[in-house]
C-alpha atoms as a PDB file:
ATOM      1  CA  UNK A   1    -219.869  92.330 -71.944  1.00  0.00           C
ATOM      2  CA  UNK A   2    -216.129  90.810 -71.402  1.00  0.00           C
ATOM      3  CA  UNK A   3    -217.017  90.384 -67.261  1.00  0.00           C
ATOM      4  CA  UNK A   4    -220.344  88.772 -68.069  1.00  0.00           C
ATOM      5  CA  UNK A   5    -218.654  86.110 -70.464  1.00  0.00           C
ATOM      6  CA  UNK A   6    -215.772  85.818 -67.351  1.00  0.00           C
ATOM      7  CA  UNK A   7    -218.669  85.579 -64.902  1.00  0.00           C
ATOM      8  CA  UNK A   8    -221.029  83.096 -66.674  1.00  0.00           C
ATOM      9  CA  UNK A   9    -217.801  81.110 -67.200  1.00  0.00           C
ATOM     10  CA  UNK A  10    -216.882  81.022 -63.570  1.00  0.00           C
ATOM     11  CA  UNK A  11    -220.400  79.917 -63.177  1.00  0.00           C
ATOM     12  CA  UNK A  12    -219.579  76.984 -64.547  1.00  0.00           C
ATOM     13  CA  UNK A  13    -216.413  75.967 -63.514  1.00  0.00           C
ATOM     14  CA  UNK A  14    -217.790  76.220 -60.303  1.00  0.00           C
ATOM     15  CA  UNK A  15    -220.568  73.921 -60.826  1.00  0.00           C
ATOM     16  CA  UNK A  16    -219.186  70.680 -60.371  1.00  0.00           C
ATOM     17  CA  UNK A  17    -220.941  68.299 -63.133  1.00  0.00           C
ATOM     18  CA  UNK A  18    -220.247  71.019 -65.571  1.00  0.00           C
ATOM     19  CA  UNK A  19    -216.684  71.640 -64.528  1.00  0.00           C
ATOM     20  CA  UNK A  20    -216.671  67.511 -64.827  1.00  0.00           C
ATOM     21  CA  UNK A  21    -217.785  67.419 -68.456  1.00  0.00           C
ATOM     22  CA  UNK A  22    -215.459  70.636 -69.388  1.00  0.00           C
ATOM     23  CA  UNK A  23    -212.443  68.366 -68.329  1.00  0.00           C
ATOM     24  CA  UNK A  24    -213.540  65.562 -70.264  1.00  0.00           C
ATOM     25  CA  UNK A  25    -213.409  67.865 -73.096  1.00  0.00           C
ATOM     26  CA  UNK A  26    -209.848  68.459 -72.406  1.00  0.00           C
ATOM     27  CA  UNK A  27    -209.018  65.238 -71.849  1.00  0.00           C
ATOM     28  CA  UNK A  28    -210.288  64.015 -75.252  1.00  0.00           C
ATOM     29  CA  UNK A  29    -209.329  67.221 -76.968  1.00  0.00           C
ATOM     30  CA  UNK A  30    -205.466  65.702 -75.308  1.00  0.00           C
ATOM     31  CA  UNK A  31    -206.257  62.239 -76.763  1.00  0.00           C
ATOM     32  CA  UNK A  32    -206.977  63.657 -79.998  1.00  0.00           C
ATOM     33  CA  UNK A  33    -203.998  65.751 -80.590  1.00  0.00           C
ATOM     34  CA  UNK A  34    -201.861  62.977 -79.445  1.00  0.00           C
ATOM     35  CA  UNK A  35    -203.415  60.665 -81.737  1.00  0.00           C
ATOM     36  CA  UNK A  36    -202.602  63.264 -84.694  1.00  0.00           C
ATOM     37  CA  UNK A  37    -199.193  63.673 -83.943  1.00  0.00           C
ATOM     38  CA  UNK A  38    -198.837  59.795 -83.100  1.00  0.00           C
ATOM     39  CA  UNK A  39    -199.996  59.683 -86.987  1.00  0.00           C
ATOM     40  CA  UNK A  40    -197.700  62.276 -88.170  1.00  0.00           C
ATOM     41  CA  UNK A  41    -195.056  60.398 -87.045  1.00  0.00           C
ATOM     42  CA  UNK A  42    -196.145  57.514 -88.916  1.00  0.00           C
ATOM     43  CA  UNK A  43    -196.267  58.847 -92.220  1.00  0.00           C
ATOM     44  CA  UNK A  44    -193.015  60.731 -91.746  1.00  0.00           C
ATOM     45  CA  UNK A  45    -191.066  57.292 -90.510  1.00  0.00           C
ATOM     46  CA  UNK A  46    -193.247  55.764 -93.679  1.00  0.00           C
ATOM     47  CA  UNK A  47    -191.285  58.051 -95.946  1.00  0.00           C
ATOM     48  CA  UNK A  48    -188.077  57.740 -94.486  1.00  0.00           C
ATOM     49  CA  UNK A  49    -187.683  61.201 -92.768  1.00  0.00           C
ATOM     50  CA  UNK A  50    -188.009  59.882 -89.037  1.00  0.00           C
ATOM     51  CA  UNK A  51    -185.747  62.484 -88.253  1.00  0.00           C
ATOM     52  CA  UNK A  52    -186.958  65.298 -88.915  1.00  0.00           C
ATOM     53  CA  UNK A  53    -189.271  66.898 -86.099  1.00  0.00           C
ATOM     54  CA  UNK A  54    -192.792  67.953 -86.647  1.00  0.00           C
ATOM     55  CA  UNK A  55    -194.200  71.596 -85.159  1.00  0.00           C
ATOM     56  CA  UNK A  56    -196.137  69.993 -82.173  1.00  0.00           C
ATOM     57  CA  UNK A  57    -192.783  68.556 -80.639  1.00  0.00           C
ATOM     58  CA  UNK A  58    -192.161  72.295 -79.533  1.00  0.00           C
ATOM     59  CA  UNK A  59    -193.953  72.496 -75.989  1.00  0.00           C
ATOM     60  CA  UNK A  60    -195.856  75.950 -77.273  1.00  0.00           C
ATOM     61  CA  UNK A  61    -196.828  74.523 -80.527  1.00  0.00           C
ATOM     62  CA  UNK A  62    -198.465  71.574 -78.534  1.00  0.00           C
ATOM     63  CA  UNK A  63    -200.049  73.395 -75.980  1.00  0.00           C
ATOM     64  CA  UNK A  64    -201.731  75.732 -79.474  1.00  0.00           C
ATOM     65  CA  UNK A  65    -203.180  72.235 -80.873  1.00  0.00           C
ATOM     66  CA  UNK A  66    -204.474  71.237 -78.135  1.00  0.00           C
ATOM     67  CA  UNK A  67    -205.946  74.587 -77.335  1.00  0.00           C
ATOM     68  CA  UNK A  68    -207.206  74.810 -81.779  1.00  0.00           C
ATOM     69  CA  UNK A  69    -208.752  71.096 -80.639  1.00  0.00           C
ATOM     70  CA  UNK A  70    -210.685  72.004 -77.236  1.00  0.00           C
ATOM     71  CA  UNK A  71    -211.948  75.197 -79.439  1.00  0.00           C
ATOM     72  CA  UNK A  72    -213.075  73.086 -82.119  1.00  0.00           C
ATOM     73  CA  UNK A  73    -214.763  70.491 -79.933  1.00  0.00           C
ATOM     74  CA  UNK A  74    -216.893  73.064 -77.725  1.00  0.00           C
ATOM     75  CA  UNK A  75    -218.011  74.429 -81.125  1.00  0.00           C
ATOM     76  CA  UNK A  76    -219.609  70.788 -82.281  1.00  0.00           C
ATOM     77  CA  UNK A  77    -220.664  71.140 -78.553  1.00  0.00           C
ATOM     78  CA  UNK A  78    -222.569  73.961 -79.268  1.00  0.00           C
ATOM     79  CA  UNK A  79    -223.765  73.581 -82.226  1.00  0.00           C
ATOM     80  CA  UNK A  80    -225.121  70.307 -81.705  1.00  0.00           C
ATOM     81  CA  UNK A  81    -226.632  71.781 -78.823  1.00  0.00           C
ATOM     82  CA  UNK A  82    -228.436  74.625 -80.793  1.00  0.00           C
ATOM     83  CA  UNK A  83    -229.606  71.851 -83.514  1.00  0.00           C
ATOM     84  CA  UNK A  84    -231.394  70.001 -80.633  1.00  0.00           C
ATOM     85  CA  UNK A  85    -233.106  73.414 -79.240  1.00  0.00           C
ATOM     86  CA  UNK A  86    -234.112  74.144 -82.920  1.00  0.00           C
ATOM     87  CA  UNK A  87    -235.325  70.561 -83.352  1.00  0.00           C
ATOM     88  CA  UNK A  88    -237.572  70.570 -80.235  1.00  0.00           C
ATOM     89  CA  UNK A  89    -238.641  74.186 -80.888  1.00  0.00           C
ATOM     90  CA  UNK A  90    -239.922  73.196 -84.255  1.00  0.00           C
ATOM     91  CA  UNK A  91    -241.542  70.270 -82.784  1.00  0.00           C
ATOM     92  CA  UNK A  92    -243.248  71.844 -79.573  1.00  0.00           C
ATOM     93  CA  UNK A  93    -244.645  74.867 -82.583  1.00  0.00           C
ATOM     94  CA  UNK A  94    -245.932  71.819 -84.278  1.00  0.00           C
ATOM     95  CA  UNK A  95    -247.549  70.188 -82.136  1.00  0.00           C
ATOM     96  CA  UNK A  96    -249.087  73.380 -81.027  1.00  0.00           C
ATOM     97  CA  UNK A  97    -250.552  74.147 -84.116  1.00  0.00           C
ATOM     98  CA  UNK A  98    -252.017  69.825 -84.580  1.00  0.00           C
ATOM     99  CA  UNK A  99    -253.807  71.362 -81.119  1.00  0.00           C
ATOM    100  CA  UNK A 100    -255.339  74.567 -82.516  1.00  0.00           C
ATOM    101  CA  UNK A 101    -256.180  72.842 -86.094  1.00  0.00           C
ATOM    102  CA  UNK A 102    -258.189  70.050 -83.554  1.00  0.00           C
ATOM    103  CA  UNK A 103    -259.504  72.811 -81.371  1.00  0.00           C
ATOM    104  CA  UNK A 104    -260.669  74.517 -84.558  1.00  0.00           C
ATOM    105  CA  UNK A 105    -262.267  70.685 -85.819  1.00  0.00           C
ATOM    106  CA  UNK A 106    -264.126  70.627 -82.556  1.00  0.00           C
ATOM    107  CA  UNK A 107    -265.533  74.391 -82.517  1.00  0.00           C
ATOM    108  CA  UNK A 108    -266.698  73.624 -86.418  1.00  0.00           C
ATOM    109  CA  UNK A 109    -268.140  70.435 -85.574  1.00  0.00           C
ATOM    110  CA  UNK A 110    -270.037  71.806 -82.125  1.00  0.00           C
ATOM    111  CA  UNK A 111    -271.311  74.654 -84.293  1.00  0.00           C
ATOM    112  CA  UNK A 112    -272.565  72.583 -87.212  1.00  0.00           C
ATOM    113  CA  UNK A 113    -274.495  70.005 -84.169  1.00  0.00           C
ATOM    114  CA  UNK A 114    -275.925  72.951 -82.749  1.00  0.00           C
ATOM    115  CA  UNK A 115    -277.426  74.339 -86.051  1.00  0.00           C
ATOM    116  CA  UNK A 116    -278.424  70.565 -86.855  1.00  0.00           C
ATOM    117  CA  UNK A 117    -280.386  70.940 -83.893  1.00  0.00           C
ATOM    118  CA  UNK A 118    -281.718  74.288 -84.198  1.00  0.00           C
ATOM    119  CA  UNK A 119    -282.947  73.514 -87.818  1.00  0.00           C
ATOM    120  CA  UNK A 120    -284.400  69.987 -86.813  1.00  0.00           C
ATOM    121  CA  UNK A 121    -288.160  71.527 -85.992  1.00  0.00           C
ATOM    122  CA  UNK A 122    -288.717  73.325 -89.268  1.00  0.00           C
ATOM    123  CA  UNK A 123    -287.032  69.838 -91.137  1.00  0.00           C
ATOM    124  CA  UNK A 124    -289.827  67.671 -89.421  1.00  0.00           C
ATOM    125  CA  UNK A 125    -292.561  70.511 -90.021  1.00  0.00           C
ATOM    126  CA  UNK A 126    -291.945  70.513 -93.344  1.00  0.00           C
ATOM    127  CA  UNK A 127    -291.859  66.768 -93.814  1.00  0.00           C
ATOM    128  CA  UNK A 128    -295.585  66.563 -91.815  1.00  0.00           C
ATOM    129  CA  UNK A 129    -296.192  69.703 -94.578  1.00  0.00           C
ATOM    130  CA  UNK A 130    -295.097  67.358 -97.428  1.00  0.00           C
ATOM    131  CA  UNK A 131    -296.968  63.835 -95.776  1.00  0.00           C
ATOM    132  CA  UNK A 132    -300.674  65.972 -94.776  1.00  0.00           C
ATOM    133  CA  UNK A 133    -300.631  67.643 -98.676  1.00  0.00           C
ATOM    134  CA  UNK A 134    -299.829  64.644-100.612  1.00  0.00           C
ATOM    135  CA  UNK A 135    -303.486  63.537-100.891  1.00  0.00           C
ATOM    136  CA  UNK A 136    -305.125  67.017-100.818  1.00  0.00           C
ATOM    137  CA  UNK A 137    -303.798  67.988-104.458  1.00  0.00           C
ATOM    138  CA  UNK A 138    -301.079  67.204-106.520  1.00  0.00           C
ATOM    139  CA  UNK A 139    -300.212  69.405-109.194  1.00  0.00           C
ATOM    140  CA  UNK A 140    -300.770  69.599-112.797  1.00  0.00           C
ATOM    141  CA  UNK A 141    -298.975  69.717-115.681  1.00  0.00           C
ATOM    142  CA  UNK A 142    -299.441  73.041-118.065  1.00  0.00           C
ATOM    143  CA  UNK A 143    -300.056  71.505-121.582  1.00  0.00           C
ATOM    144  CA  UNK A 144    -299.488  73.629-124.698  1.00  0.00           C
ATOM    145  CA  UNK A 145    -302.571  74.330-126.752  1.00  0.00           C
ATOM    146  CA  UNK A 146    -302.242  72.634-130.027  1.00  0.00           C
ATOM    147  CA  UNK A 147    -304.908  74.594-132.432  1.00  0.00           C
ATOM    148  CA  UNK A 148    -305.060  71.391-135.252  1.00  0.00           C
ATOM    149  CA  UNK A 149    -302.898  73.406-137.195  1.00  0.00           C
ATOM    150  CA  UNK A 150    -299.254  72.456-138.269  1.00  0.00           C
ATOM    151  CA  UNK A 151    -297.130  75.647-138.005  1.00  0.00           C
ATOM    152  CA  UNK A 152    -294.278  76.189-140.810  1.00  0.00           C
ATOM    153  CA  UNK A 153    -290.841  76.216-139.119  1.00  0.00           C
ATOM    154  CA  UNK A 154    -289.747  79.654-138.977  1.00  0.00           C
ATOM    155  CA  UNK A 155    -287.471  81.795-141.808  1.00  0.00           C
ATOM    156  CA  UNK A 156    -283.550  81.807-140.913  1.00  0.00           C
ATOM    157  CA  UNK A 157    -281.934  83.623-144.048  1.00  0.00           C
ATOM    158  CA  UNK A 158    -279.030  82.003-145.344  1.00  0.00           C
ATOM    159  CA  UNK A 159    -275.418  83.715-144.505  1.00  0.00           C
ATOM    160  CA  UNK A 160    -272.269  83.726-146.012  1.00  0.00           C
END
């Protein structure tokens, strides 16, 4: 585990584009501290205690910030890195599933042309069906046999 982390590293250290952009890092992490203890200073000699010394003038303490800020910087690295993968991961899985939803559209749309087309000879049959009967006979209508006779409504006993 410990000599694959070593190895990858060496990897790139000895690539030189990423060995450039490592020392960058560095280098900014460097600017960075010195700007913070540049502003220390500052607000120190702002309330009168220029003398005193602040923990980064010691050599080891200095050499720890700027160590804390290269740590700190190839995290954002990172994780701005892994936002970006997530980001286009989510958008390649979208855009693969606008593709099947369209894939699906066509397949639906093919299948309903192809039963439109299928079904088309018994449509026109039964409209020439429909045009050759109309003369032959229409129908009639059924009407009730009325006997003359008015017929009492019929009994509903009263509830309560």
């Amino acid at each position: 585990m410990a000599f694959d982390i070593v190895a990858r590293s060496w990897k790139i250290l000895e690539n030189d584009l990423t060995r450039k952009k490592c020392l960058d890092v560095y280098e900014e992490a460097k600017g960075r501290t010195d700007h913070m203890i540049a502003e220390k200073r500052k607000k120190l000699k702002k309330e009168g205690r220029s003398f005193e010394q602040i923990p980064e003038d010691d050599p080891a303490k200095y050499k720890h910030a700027i160590y804390v800020m290269v740590m700190k910087l190839f995290a954002d690295m990172e994780r701005r890195r892994q936002k970006l993968d997530q980001r286009d991961q989510e958008e390649r899985k979208r855009k693969r599933e606008t593709e099947i939803e369209e894939e699906e559209r066509i397949k639906a749309d093919r299948e309903w042309q192809q039963n439109f087309e299928e079904s088309r000879q018994s449509r026109v049959n039964s409209w020439h069906d429909f045009q050759s009967g109309a003369g032959k006979s229409k129908k009639t209508k059924k009407q009730k046999h009325m006997t003359g006779m008015m017929v009492p409504p019929k009994f509903k006993p009263e509830t309560r």
